[in-house]
Protein backbone atom coordinates (compact mmCIF):
# COMPACT_ATOMS: atom_id res chain seq x y z
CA UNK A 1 0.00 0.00 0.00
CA UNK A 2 2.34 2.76 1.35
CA UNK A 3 4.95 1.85 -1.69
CA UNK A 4 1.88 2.07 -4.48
CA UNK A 5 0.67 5.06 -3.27
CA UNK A 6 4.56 6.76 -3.35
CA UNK A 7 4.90 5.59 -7.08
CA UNK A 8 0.98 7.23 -7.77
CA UNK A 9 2.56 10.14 -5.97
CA UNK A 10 5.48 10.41 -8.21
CA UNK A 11 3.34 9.68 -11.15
CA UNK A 12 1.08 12.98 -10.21
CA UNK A 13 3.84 14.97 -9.59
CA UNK A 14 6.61 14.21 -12.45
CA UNK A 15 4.10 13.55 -15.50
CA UNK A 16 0.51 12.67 -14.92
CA UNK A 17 0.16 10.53 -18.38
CA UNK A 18 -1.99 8.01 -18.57
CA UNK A 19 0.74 6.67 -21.13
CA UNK A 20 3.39 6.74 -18.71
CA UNK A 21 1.16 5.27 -16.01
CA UNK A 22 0.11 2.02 -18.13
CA UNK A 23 3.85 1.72 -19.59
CA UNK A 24 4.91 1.48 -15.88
CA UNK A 25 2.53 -0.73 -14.85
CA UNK A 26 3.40 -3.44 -17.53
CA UNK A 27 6.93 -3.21 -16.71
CA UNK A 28 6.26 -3.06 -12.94
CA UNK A 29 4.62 -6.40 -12.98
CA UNK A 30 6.46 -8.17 -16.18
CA UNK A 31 10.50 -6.98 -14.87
CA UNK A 32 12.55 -6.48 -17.31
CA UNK A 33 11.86 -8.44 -20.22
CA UNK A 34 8.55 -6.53 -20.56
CA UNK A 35 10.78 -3.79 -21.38
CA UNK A 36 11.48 -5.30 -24.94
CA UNK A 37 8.60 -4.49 -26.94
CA UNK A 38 8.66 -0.78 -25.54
CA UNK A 39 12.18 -0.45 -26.98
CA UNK A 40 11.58 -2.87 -30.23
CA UNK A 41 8.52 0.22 -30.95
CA UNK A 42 10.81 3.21 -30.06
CA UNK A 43 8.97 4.27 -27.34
CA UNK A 44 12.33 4.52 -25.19
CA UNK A 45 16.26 3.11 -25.73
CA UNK A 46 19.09 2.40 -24.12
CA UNK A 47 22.52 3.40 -25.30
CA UNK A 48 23.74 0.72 -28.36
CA UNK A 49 26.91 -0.20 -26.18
CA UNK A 50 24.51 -1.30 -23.11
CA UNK A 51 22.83 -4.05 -25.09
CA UNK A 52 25.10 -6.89 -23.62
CA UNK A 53 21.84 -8.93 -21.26
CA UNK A 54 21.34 -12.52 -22.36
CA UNK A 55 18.96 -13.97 -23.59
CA UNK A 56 18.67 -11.92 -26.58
CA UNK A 57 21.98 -11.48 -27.07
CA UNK A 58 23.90 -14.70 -27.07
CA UNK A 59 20.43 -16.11 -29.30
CA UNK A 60 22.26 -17.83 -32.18
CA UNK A 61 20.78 -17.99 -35.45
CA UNK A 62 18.89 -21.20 -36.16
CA UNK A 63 17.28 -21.43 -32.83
CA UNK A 64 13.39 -21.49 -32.16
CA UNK A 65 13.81 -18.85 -30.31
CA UNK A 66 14.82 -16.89 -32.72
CA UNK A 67 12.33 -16.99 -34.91
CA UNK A 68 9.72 -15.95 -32.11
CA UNK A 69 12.22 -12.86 -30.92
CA UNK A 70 12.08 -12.12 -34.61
CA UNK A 71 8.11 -12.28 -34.60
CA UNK A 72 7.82 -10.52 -31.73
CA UNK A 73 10.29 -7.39 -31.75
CA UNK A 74 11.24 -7.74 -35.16
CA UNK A 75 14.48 -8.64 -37.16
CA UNK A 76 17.41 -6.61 -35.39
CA UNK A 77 16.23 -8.02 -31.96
CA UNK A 78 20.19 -8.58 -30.62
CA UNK A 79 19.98 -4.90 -30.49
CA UNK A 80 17.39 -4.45 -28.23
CA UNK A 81 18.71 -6.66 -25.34
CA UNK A 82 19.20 -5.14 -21.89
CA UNK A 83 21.81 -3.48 -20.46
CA UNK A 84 23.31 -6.50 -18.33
CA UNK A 85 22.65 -3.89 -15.12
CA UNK A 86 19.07 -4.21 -15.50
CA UNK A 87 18.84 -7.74 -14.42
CA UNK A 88 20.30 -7.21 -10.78
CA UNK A 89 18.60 -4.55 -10.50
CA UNK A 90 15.25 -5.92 -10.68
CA UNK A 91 16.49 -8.41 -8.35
CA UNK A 92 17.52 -5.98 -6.10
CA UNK A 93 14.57 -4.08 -6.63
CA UNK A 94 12.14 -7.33 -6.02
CA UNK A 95 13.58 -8.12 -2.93
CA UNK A 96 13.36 -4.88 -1.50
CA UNK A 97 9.78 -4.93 -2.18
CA UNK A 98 9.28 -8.92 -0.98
CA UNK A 99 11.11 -7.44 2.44
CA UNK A 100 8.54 -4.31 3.01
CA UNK A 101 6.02 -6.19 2.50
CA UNK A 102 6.48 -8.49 5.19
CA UNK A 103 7.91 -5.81 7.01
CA UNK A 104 4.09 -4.08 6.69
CA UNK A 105 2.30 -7.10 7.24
CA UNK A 106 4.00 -8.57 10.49
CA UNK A 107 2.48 -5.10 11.64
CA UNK A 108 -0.44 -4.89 10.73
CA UNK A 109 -0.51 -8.66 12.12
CA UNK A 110 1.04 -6.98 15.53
CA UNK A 111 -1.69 -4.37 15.81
């Protein structure tokens, strides 16, 4: 509750787009490979040298998965991958969150 209702916060005070609000809730709940589409359609990038995460990147040509990377975000998919930071962060970021909330509900269980 308290961390939802700092990100609505943000969200009223930085930009207040219904875009930007439905963009961060996909990627809120799908991590970081829900990021991929939103970069394969331009609606944000990271730099070209960043592109270094697996899976897309080490995907060799030939492999099924290929052909449904290519379906999905198109034929120069290696060069959308994430930046290899993204993935710890979203661990980071997920247990952070999986800590406050049983932080905030061993207290509400204490009150």
């Amino acid at each position: 509750g308290i961390m939802a209702l700092a990100d609505v916060v943000q969200w009223l005070a930085l930009d207040r787009s219904l875009v930007s609000l439905i963009v961060a809730a996909i990627t809120a709940v799908g991590g970081p490979l829900s990021e991929l589409p939103f970069v394969a359609n331009n609606l944000w990038h990271y730099l070209p040298q960043s592109s270094d995460y697996l899976p897309l990147s080490g995907v060799t040509q030939g492999e099924l998965i290929e052909h449904f990377a290519k379906m999905i975000l198109g034929e120069d998919f290696r060069s959308i991958a994430l930046s290899s930071i993204t993935g710890p962060c979203y661990f980071a970021v997920t247990l952070d969150a999986i800590a406050l909330g049983r932080y905030f509900y061993s207290q509400e269980r204490c009150d």
